[in-house]
Protein backbone atom coordinates (compact mmCIF):
# COMPACT_ATOMS: atom_id res chain seq x y z
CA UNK A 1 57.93 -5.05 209.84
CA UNK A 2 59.92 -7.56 211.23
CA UNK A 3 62.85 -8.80 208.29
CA UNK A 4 61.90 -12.18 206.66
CA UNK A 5 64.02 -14.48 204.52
CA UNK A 6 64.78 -17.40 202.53
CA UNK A 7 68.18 -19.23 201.11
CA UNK A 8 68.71 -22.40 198.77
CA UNK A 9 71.11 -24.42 197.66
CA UNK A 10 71.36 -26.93 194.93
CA UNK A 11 74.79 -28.55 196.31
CA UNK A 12 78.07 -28.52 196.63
CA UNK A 13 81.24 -30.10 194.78
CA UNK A 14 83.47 -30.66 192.28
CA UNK A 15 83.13 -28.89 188.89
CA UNK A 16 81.92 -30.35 185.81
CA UNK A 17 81.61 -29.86 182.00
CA UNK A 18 77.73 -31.04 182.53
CA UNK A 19 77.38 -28.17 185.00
CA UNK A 20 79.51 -25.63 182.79
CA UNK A 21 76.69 -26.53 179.83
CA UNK A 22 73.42 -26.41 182.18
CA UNK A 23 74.88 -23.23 184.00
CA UNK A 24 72.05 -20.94 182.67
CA UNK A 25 69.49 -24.24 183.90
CA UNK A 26 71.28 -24.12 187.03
CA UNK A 27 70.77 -20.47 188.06
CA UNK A 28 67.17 -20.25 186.75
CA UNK A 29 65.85 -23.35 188.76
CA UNK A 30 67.58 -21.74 191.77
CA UNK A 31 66.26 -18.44 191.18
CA UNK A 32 62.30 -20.46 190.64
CA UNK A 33 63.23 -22.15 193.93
CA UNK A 34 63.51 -18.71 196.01
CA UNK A 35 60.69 -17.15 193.97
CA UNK A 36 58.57 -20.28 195.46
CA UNK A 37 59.65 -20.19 198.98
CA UNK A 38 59.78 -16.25 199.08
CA UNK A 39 56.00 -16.20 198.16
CA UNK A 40 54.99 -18.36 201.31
CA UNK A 41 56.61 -15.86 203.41
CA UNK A 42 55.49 -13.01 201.34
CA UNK A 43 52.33 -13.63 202.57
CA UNK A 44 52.57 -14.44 205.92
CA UNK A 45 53.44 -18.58 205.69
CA UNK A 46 56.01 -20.10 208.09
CA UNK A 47 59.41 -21.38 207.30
CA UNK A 48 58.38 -24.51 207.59
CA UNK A 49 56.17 -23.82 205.09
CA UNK A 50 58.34 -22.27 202.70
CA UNK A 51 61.65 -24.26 202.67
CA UNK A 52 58.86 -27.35 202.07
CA UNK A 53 58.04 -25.08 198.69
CA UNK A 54 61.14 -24.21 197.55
CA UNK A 55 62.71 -27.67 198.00
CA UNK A 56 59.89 -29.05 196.33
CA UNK A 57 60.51 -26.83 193.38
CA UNK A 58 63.94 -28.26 193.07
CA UNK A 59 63.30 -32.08 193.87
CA UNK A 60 60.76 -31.04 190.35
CA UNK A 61 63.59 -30.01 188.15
CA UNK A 62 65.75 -32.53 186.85
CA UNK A 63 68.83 -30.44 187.06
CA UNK A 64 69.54 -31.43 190.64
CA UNK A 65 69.81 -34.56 192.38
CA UNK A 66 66.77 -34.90 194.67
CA UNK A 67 63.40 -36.12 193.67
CA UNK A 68 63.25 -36.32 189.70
CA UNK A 69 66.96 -36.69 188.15
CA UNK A 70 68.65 -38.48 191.25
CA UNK A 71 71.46 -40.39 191.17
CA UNK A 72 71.57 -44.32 190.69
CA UNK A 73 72.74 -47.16 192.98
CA UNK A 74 74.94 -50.05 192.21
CA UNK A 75 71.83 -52.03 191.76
CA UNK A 76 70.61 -49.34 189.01
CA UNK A 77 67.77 -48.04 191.24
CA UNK A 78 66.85 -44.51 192.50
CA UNK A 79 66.79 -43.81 196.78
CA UNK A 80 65.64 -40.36 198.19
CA UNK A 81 66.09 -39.11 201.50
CA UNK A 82 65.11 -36.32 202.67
CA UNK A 83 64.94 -34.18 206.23
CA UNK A 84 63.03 -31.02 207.69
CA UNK A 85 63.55 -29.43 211.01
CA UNK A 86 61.12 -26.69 212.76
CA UNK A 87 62.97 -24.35 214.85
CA UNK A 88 59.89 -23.00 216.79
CA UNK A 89 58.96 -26.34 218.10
CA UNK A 90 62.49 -28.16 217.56
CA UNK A 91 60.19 -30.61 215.65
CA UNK A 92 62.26 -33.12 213.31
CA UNK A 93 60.87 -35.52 210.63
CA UNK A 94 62.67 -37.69 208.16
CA UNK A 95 62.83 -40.30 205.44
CA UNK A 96 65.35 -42.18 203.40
CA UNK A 97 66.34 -45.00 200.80
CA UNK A 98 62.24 -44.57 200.51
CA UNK A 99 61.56 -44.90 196.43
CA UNK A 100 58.44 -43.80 193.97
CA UNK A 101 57.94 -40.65 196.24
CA UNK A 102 57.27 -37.80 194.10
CA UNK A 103 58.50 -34.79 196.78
CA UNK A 104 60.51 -36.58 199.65
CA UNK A 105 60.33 -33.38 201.57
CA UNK A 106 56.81 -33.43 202.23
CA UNK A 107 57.16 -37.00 203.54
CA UNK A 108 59.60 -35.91 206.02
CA UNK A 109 57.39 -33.46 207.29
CA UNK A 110 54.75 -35.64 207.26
CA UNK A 111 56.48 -37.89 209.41
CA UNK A 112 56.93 -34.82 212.00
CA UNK A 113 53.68 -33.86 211.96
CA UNK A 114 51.37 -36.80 211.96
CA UNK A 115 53.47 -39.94 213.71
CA UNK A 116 54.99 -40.22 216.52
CA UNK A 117 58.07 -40.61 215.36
CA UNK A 118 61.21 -38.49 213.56
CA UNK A 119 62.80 -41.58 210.85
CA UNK A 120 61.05 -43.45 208.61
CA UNK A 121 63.14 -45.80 205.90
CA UNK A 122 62.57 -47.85 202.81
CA UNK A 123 59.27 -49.78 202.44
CA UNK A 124 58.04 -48.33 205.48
CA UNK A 125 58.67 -44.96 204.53
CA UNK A 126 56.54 -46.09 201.00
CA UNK A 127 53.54 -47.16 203.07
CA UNK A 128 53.49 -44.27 205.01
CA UNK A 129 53.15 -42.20 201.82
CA UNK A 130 50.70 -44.62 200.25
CA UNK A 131 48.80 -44.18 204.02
CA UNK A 132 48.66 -40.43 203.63
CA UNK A 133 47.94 -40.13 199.59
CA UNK A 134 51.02 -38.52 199.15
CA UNK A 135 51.73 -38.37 194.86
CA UNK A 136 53.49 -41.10 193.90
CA UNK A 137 55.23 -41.66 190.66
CA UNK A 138 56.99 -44.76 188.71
CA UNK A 139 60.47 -45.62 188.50
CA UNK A 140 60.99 -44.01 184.95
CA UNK A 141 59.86 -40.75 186.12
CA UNK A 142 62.96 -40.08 188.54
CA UNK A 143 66.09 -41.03 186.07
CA UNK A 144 67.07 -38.41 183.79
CA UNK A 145 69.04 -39.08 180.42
CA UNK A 146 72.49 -37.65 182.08
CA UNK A 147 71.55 -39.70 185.34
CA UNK A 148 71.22 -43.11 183.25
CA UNK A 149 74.28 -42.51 181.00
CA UNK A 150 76.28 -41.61 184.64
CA UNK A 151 75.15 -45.03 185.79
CA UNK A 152 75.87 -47.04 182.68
CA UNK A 153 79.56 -45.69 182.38
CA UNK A 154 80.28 -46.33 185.78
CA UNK A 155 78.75 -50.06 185.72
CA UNK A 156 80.67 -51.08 183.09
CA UNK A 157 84.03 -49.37 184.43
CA UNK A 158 82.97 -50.98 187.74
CA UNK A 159 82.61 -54.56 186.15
CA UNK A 160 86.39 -54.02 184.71
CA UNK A 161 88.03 -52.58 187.80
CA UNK A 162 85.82 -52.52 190.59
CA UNK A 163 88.21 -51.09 193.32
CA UNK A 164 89.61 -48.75 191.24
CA UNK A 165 85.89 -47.16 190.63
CA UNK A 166 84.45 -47.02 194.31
CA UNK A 167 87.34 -45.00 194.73
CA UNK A 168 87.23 -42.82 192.05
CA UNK A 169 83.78 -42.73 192.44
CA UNK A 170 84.29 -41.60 196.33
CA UNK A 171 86.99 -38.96 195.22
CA UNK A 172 84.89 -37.57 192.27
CA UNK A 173 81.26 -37.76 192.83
CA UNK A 174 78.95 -35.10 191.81
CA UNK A 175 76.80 -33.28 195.26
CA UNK A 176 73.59 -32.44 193.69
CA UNK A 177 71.59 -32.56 197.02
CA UNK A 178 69.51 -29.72 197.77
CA UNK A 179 68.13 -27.80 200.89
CA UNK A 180 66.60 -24.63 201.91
CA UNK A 181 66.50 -22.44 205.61
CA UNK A 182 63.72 -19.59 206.21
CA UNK A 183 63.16 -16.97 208.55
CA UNK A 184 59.55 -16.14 208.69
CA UNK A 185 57.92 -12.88 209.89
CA UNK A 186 56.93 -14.28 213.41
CA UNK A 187 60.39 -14.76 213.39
CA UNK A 188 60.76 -18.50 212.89
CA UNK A 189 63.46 -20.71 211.39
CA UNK A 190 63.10 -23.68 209.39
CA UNK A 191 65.63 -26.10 207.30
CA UNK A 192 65.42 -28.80 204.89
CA UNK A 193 67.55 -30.96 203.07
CA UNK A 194 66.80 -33.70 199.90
CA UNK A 195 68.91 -35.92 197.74
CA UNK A 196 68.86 -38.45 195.03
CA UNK A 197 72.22 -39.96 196.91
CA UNK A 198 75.83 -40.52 195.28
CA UNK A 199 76.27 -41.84 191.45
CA UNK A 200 76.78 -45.46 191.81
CA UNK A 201 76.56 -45.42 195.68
CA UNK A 202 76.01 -48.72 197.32
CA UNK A 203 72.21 -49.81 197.69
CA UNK A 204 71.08 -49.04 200.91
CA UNK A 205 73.64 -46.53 201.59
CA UNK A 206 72.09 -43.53 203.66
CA UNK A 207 73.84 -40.31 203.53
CA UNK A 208 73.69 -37.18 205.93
CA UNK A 209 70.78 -35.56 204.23
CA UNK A 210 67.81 -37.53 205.96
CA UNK A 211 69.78 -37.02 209.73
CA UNK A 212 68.63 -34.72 211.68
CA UNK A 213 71.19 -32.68 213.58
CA UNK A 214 73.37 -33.49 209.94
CA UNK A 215 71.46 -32.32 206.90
CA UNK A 216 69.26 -30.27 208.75
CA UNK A 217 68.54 -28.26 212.02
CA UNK A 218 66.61 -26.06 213.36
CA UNK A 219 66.39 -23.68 216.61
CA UNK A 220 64.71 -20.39 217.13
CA UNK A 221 67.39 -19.61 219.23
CA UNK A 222 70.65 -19.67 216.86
CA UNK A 223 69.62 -20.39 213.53
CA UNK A 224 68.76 -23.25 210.81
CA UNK A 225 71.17 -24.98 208.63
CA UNK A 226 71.46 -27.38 205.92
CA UNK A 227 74.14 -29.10 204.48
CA UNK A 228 75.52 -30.41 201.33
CA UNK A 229 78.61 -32.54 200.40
CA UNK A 230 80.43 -35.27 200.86
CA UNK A 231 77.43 -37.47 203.04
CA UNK A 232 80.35 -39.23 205.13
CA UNK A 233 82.22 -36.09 205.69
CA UNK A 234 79.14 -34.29 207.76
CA UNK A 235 78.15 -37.19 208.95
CA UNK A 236 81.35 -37.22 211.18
CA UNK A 237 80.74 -33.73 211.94
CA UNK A 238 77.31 -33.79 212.68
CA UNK A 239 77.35 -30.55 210.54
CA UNK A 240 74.11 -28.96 210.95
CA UNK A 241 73.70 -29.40 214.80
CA UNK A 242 77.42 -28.85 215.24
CA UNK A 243 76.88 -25.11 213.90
CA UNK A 244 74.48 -24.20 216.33
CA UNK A 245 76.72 -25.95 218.87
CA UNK A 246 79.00 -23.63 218.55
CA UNK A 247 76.64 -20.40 218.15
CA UNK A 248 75.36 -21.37 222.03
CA UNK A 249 78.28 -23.14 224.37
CA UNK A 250 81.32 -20.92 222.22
CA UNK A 251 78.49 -17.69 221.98
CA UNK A 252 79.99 -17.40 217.95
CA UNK A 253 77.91 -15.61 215.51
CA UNK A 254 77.16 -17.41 212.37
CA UNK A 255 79.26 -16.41 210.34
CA UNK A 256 81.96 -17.16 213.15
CA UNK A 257 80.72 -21.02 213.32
CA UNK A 258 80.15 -21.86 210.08
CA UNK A 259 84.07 -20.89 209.26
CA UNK A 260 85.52 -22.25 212.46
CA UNK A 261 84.14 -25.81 211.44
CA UNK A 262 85.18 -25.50 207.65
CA UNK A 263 88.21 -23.30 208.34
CA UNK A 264 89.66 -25.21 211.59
CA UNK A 265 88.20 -28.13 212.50
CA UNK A 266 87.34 -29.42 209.70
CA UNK A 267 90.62 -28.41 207.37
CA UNK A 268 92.00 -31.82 207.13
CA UNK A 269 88.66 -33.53 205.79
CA UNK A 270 89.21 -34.42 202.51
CA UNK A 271 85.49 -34.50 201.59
CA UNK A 272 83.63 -31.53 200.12
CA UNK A 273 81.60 -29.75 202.61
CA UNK A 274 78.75 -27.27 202.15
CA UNK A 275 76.49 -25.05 204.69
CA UNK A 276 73.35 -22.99 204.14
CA UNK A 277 72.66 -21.09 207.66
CA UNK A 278 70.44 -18.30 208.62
CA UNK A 279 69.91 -16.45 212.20
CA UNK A 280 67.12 -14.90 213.45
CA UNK A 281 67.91 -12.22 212.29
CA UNK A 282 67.71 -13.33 209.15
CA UNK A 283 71.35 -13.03 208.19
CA UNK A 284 72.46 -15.64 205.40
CA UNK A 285 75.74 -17.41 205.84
CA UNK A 286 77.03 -20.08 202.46
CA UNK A 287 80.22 -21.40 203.81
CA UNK A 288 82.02 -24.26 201.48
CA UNK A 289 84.99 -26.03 200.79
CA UNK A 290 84.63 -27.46 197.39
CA UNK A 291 84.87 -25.53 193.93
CA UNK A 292 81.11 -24.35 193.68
CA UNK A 293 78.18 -24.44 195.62
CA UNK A 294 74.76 -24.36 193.91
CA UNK A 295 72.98 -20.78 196.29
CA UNK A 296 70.52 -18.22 196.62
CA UNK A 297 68.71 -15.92 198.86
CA UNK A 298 66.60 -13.51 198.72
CA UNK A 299 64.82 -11.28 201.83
CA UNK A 300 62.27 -8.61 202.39
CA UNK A 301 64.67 -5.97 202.50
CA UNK A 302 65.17 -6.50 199.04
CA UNK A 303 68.29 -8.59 198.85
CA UNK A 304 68.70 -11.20 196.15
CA UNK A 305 71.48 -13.08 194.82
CA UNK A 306 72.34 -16.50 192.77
CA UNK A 307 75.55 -17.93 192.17
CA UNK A 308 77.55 -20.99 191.57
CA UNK A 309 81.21 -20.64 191.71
């Protein structure tokens, strides 16, 4: 039988007592995450299919920063964005600063299945999901306690030094995005990325995890990736497309790409960077920069893992 497998993350960054106290949290929601996506595949789903599960199951727990418990904007509001790529079909969908969406992933693929187009943002993103029934839910339902407190310490720092903030705010940040990649049993690769945003982030800002070819890509040929970070740092990189870049005009392997753009061409970016990547032949590569990276995999030849730091 031909190897299948799936990998999540739950971001990457700086440490954090809040993180130190959740640990336990942390590593069980990733663990539920795999368990969801690795049942799709167990029984003969696509990627596509299971990367949409297991990113659901984390834009559901309020530990991470996608779906319920995302970060707030300036203006004290919640905006998700989220991407999904099909390597089969090279199929892309997308959404972002859309609001009230219960699972932003299943938007995005949504968007790549049943329009005609790959980006859809704000209200128009909404109506879309109001067009197709997808679950909707009020404001309150997406801030968490730890979210709102974030948010209320950093407006009222903001209001007393308002430069000195943004840019502790840019240096500091917490990356609670998260994302998934599968390699299913027909030999398909999928990826997908969501995220809540940046604490405090300006409204309207749109961050690398709703581009394609950024937070997520896809290609039967060389592998899927999705990324997590600093949003402005991949975006310069064009992180996810830039992987399998190098895979097919450079002929690396993975593992060889995903360290030659953190190790070398990317050693001088100050941001944090973060990579989930998988080949078809199901081999998992986590490459990152930053002090811990949120991960997981687990494949049908019986590998499993979780870890943070």
């Amino acid at each position: 039988m031909r190897k299948f497998a799936l990998a999540v993350h739950g971001g990457a960054g700086p440490d954090s007592q809040h993180i130190r106290q959740n640990e336990e949290g942390y590593r069980k929601g990733i663990a539920t995450a795999l368990d969801a996506g690795y049942a799709v595949l167990e029984r003969g789903g696509s990627a596509l299919d299971a990367v949409e599960a297991a990113v659901r199951s984390l834009e559901d727990n309020p530990l991470f920063n996608a779906g319920r418990g995302a970060a707030i904007n300036d203006a004290g509001e919640v905006q998700l964005c989220s991407s999904v790529s099909d390597g089969r079909s090279r199929g892309m969908g997308a959404v972002a600063i859309v609001k009230n969406v219960k699972n932003p992933v299943s938007l995005a693929r949504a968007v790549m299945e049943q329009t005609r187009h790959i980006y859809l943002g704000a209200h128009g993103a909404l109506e879309f999901a109001r067009e197709i029934k997808a679950p909707l839910e009020p404001d309150a339902y997406f801030i968490t306690e730890h979210q709102f407190d974030t948010y209320l310490e950093e407006r009222d720092k903001s209001e007393q030094h308002p430069q000195a903030v943004a840019e502790r705010v840019l240096r500091q940040r917490m990356h609670g995005t998260v994302g998934a990649v599968a390699l299913d049993a027909d030999g398909n690769l999928a990826a997908s990325t969501s995220t809540g945003g940046t604490e405090f982030e300006k409204n309207g800002r749109i961050g690398d995890s709703s581009m394609a070819g950024v937070g997520s890509y896809a290609d039967n040929r060389f592998c899927a990736v999705s990324t997590t970070g600093d949003g402005e740092s991949l975006i310069r990189h064009i992180t996810s497309f830039h992987i399998a870049a190098l895979m097919e005009y450079k002929e690396l392997s993975l593992q060889e790409a995903c360290d030659y753009l953190i190790d070398v061409r990317c050693k001088d970016e100050e941001g944090d960077m973060g990579i989930l990547s998988i080949d078809p032949r199901g081999d998992v590569v986590f490459k990152f920069n930053a002090a811990r990276m949120h991960r997981g995999c687990k494949a049908s030849d019986g590998t499993m893992m979780v870890a943070i730091y």
